[in-house]
Protein backbone atom coordinates (compact mmCIF):
# COMPACT_ATOMS: atom_id res chain seq x y z
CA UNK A 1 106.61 94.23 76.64
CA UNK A 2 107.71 91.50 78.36
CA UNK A 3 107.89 87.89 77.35
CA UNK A 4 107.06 84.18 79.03
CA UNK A 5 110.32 83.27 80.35
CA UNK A 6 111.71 86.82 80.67
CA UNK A 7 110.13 87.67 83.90
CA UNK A 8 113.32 88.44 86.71
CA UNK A 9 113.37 86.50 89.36
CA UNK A 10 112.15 83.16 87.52
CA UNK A 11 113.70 80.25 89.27
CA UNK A 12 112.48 77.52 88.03
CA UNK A 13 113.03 76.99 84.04
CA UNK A 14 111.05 74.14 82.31
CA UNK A 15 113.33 71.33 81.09
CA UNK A 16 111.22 70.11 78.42
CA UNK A 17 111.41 73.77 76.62
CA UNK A 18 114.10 73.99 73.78
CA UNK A 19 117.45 75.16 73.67
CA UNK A 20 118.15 77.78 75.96
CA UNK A 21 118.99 81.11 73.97
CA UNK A 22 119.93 84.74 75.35
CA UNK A 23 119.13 87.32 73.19
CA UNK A 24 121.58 91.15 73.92
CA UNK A 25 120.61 94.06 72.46
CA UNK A 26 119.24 97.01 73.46
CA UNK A 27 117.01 97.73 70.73
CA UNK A 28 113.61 96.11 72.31
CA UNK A 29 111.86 95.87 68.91
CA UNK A 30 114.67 93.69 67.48
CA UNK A 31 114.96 91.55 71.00
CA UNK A 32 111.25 91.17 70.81
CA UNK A 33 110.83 90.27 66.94
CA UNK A 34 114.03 87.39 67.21
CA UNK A 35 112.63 86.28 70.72
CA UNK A 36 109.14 85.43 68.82
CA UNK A 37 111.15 83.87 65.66
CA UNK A 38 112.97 81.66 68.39
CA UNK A 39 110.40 80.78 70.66
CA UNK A 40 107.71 80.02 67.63
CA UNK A 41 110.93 77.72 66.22
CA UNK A 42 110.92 75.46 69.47
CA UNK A 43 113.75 77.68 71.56
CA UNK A 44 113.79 78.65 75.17
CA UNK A 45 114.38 82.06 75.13
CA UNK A 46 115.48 85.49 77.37
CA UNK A 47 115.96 88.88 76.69
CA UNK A 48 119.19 91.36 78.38
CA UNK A 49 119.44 95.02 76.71
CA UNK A 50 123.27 95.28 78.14
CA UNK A 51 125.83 93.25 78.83
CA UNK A 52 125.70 92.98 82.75
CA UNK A 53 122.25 91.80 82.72
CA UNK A 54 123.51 89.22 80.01
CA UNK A 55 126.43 88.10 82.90
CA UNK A 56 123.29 88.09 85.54
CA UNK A 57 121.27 86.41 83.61
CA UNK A 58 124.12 83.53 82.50
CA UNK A 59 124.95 82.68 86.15
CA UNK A 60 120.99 81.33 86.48
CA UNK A 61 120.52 79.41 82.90
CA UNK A 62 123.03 77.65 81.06
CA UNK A 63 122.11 79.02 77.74
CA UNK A 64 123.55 77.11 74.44
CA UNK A 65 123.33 79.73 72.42
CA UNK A 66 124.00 83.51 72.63
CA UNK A 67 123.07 85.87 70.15
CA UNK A 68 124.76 89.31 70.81
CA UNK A 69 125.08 93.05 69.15
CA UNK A 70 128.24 94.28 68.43
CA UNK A 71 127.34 98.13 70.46
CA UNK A 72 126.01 97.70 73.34
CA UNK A 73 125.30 100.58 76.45
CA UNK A 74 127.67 98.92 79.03
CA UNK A 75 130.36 96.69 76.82
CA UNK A 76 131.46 95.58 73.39
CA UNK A 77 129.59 92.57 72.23
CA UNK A 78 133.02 90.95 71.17
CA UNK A 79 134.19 91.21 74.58
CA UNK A 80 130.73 89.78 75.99
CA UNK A 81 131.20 87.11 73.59
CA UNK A 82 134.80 86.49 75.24
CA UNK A 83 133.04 86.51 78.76
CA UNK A 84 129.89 84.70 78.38
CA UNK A 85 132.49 81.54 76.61
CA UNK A 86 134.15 81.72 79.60
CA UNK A 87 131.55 81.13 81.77
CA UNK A 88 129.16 79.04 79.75
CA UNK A 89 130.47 76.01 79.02
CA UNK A 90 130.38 74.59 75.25
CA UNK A 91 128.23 77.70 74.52
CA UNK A 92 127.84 78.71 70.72
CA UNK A 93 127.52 83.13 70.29
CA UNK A 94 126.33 84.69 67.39
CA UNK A 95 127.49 88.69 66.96
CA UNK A 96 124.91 90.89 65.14
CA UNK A 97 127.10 94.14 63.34
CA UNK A 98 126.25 96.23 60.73
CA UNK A 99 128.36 97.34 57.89
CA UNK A 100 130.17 99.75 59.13
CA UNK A 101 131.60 98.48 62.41
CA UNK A 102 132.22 94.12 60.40
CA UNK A 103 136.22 94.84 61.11
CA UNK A 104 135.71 95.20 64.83
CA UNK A 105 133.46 92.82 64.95
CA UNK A 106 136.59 90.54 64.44
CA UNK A 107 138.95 91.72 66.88
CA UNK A 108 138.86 89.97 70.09
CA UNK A 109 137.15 86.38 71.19
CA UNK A 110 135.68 84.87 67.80
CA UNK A 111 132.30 84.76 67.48
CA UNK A 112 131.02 81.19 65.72
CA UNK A 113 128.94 83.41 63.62
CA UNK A 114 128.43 86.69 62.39
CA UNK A 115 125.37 88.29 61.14
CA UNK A 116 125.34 91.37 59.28
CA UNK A 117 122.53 93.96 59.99
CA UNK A 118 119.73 94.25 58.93
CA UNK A 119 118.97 90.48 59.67
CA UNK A 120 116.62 88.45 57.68
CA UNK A 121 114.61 85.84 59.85
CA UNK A 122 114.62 83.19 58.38
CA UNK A 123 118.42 83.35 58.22
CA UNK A 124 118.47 83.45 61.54
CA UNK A 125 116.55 80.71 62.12
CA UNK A 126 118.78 79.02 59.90
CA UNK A 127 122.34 79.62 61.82
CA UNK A 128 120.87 78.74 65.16
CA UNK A 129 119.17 75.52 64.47
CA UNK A 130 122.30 74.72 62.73
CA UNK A 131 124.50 75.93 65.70
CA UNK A 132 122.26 74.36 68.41
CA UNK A 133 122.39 70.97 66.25
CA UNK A 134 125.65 71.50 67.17
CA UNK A 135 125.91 71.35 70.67
């Protein structure tokens, strides 16, 4: 199911939306479920289920905030983290990990947050208002 603002090819973005956010993960219900909690909370917000649509998708929006699983098909979150700070300018990225895999998690670029699975909503709410405060 796709989204408003999710739609490829969208040129145009509307600059009196909120805070842009990008959303990786290839698990669609999870994308979809955060993407509403976002968007209903005031945030801009797209969709990538690897991490070369996330680079595609960076080089047309200058997201502020980048929330990213740790496993994903194509590339390890921690290293899309390093990427996407690299190319996005003053850009905050939160890294979603479960339990088992929290030590890799913290290898590599530093995420400014880290969100252990399962998620609850309204804490995620929480970390990116406070981390797009921030910015």
């Amino acid at each position: 199911m796709m989204r408003r603002g999710t739609e490829a090819g969208e040129a145009l973005r509307d600059p009196t939306r909120g805070a842009p956010v990008l959303i990786v993960d290839d698990d669609n219900f999870l994308t979809d479920t955060f993407q509403l909690i976002l968007e209903d909370a005031g945030f801009y917000v797209e969709t990538a289920a690897t991490g070369t649509q996330a680079l595609a998708k960076a080089d047309a929006t200058p997201f502020k905030l980048v929330i990213i699983d740790l496993n994903l098909p194509d590339i390890e979150g921690s290293e899309l983290s390093r990427l996407l700070k690299e190319k996005l300018s003053g850009v905050s990225v939160i890294l979603l990990t479960g339990a088992s895999n929290l030590q890799k998690s913290r290898e590599g670029e530093k995420p400014d947050r880290v969100l252990e699975k399962p998620i609850d909503p309204l804490e995620l709410l929480r970390v990116s208002n406070s981390l797009s405060s921030n910015l």
